[in-house]
Structures are given as C-alpha cells and as structure tokens.
Protein backbone atom coordinates (compact mmCIF):
# COMPACT_ATOMS: atom_id res chain seq x y z
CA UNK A 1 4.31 38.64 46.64
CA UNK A 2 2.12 41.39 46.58
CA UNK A 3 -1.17 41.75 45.02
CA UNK A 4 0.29 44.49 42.68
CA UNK A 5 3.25 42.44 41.89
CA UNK A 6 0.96 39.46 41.10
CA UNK A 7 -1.68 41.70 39.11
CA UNK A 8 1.58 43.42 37.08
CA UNK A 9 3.00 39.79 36.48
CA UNK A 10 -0.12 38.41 35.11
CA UNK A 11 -0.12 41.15 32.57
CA UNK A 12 3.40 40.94 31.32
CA UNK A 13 2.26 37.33 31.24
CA UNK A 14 -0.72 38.10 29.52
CA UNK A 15 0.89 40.26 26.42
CA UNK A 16 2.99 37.94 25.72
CA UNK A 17 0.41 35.10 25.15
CA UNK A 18 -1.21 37.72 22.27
CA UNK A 19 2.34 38.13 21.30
CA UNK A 20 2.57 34.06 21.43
CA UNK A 21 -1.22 33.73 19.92
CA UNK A 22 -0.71 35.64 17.10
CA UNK A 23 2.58 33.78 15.89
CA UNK A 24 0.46 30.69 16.86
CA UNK A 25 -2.87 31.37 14.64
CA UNK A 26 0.03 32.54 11.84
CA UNK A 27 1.05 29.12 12.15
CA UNK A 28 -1.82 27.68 12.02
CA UNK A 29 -3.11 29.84 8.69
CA UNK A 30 0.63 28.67 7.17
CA UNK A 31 -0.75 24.87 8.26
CA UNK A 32 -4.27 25.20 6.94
CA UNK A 33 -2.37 26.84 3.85
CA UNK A 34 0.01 23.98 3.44
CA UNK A 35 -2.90 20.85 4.16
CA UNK A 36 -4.45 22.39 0.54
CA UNK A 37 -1.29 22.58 -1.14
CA UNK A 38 -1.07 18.87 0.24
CA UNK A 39 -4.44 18.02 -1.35
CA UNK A 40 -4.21 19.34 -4.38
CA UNK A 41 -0.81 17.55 -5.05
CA UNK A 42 -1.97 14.88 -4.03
CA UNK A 43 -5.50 15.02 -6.48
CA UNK A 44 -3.07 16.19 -9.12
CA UNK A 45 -0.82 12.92 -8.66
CA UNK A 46 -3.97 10.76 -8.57
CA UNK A 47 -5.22 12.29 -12.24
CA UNK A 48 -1.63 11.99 -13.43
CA UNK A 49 -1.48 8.06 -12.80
CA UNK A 50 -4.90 7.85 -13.76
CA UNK A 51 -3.80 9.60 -17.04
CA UNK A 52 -0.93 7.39 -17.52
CA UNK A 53 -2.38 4.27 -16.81
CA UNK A 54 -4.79 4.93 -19.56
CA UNK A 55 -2.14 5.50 -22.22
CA UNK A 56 0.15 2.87 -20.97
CA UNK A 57 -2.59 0.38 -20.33
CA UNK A 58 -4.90 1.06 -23.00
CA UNK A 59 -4.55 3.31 -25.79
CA UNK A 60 -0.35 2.87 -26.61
CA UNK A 61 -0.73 -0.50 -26.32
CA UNK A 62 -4.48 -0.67 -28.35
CA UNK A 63 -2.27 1.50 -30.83
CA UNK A 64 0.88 -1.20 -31.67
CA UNK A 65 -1.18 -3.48 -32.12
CA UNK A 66 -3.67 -1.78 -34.56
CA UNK A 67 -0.30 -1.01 -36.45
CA UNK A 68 0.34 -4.61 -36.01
CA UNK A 69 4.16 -3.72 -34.73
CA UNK A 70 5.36 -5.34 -31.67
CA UNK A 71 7.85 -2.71 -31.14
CA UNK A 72 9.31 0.29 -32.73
CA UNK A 73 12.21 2.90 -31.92
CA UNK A 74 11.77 6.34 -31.25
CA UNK A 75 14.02 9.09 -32.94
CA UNK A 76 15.37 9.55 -29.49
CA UNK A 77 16.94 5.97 -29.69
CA UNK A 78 14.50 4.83 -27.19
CA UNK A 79 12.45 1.64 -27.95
CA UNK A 80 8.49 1.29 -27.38
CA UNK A 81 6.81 -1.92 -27.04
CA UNK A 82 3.99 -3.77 -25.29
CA UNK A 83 3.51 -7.06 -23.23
CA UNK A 84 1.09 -8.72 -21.24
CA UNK A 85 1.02 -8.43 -17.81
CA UNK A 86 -1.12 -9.96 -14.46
CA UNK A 87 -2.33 -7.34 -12.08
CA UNK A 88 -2.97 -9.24 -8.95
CA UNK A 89 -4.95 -7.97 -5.91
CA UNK A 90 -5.21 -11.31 -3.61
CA UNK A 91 -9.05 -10.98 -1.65
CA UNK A 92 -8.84 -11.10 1.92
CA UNK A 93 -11.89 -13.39 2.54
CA UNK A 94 -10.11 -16.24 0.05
CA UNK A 95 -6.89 -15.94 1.21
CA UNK A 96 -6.71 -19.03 3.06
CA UNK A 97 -8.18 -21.01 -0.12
CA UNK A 98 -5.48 -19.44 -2.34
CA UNK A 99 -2.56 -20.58 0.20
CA UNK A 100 -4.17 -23.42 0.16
CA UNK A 101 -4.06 -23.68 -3.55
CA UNK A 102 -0.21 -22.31 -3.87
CA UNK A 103 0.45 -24.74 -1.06
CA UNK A 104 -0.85 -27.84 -3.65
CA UNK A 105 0.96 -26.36 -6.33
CA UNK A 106 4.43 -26.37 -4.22
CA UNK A 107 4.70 -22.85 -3.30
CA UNK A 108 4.65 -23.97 0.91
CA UNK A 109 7.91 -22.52 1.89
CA UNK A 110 6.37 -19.61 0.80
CA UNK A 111 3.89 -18.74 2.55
CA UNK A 112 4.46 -17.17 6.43
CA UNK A 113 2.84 -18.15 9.43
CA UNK A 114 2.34 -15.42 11.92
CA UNK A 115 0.90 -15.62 15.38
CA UNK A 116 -0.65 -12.50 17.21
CA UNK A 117 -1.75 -12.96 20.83
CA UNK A 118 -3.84 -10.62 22.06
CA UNK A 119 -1.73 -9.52 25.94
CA UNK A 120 -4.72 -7.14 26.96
CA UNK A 121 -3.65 -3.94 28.58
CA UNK A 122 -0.54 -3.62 30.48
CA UNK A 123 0.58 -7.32 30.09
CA UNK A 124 3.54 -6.71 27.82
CA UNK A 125 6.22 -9.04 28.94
CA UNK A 126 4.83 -11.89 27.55
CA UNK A 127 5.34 -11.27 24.30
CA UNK A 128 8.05 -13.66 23.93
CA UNK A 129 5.83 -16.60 24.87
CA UNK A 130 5.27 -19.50 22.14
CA UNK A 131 1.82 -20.57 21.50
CA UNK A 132 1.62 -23.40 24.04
CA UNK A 133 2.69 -21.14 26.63
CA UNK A 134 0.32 -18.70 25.72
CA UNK A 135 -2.89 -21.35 26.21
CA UNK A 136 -1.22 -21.99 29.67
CA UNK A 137 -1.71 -18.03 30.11
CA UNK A 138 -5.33 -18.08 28.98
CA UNK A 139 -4.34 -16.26 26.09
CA UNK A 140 -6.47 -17.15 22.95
CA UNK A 141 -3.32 -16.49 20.24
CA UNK A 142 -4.64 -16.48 16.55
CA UNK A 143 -2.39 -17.83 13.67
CA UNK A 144 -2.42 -16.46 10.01
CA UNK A 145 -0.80 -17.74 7.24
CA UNK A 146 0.27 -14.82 4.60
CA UNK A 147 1.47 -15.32 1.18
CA UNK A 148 3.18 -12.50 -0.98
CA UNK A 149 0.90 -11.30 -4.05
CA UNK A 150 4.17 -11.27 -6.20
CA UNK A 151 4.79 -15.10 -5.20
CA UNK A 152 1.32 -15.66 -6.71
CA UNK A 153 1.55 -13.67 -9.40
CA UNK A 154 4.75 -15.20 -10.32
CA UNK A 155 3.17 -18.65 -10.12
CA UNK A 156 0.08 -17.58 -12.33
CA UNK A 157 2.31 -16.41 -15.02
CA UNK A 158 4.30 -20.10 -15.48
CA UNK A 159 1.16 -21.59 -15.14
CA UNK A 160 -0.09 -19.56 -18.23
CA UNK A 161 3.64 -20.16 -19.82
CA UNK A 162 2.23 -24.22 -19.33
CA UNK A 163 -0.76 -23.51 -20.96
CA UNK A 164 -2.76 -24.11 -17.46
CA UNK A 165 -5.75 -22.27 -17.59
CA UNK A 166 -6.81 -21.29 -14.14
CA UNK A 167 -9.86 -18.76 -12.72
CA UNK A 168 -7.73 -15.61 -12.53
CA UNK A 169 -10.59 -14.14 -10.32
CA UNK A 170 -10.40 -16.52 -7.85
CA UNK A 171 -7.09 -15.10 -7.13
CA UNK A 172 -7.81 -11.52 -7.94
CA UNK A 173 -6.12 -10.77 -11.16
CA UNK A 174 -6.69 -9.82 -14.19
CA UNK A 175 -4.43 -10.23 -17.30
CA UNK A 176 -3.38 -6.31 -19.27
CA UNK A 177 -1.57 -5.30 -22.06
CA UNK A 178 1.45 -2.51 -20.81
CA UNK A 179 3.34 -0.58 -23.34
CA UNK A 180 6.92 0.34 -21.87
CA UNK A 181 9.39 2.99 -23.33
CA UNK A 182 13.06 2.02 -22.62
C-alpha cells in the first residue's frame, strides 16, 4: 500500500470515529441523563416508604386505638385494622448464640450448615471435595451455621403467645403496632 493510500485510509478512518464519537458522547449524555432519573426515583421511593411506614406504623395505628376501635370499614367496603407485629433484624456478631438458643428451643433442623473453602486462584476443580478431603488438601474450609430471620421471628411470636418473656434485643427485634387496609 502506498503512503497516499495509507494517509487517505486513515482519514476515512478518522471521520468516522467523530461520526462514531459523537453518537458515543450522545450516549453517554442519554446515560448520565438516565443515572439522575435513576436517583431521583430511587430518593423518591425511599421518602415514599419512609412516608408510609410512618402512617402505617405509627400514626393509623396510634389513631384506632385513641378511638379505642380495633377495626372499622371504609365506605369503599374495605376494612382497616391494626395488630402487633415483630420486626426482626438477627445481628451478625450473635448469630451463633441465637442458633444456639433456637437450637435449645427445638428449632435444629432449621438451621443450615454451610461450608466455604477457600481454593485460592486457579484451583477450581476441587470444589466438590468434602471437608476431610479438603484438610488432606491443606485447605483451611470454614463452616457457618445460618438460620432464617422468619424461623426466628416465628418462634418469638409463640413464645410471646406462651407468655415467655424473652430479651427481644438479643435477637434484634422489636415488637410494632401495623395498621393494614384489606
């Protein structure tokens, strides 16, 4: 190829990266554009549960029972009442007391052990290897033992139902009054 033919090819080549960069920093304006719409949904949606978990979990609920009415019907047909709830969050660095805790109140078969082994880099067919095979390896595998929050949260509620009266904090919950509309 000639110099000329390599000089003329390089700018054809050339106007059509503007051509290309232009559509490409319209795209990126467009994405910019569309991360803000993101964020401000996504603010908007964060002030709109905030919003409703004040009614729902404060003042509706504060409100029936001022009235001293359990439950009333709306001219819609629909019904509004309240009830307590649990709100459980378990805390990571008690997580093996509570198991151990669920585990004393029969709640064992619930709870799931998992075992991670750490294969380092480029050691992935051994992932199949049980944990006695794994010391044989050298590999140092770490077992957890998970339990779901609902499980516990079930099991705090009968335990208030059977008027046990346990330290709701140690588990991360918290007891709330939720109006519903049905």
């Amino acid at each position: 190829m000639a110099e000329s033919e390599l000089v003329n090819e390089l700018l054809e080549d050339s106007k059509e990266v503007v051509v290309n960069l232009a559509d490409v920093t319209a795209l990126a304006r467009k994405q910019l554009e569309l991360e803000a719409v993101v964020a401000s949904a996504e603010e908007k949606l964060k002030t709109a549960k905030a919003d409703l978990r004040k009614i729902q979990e404060g003042e509706l609920p504060a409100a029936l029972k001022a009235a001293g009415i359990p439950s009333f019907e709306l001219t819609n047909g629909m019904t509004v009442s309240y009830s307590e709830d649990l709100s459980c969050k378990l805390p990571k660095a008690r997580l093996p007391a509570i198991i151990k805790r669920m585990k004393s109140w029969g709640y064992e078969a619930n709870v799931a052990n998992t075992m991670t082994i750490d294969l380092g880099k480029g050691n992935n067919n051994t992932g199949a290897v049980l944990e006695e095979k794994a010391k044989e390896l050298g590999l140092d595998p770490v077992i957890e033992e998970t339990i779901p929050t609902g499980t516990v949260k079930k099991a705090l509620r009968e335990r208030i139902k059977e008027g046990e009266n346990d330290d709701l904090t140690f588990f991360g919950a918290f007891s709330l009054t939720k109006s519903t509309i049905k």
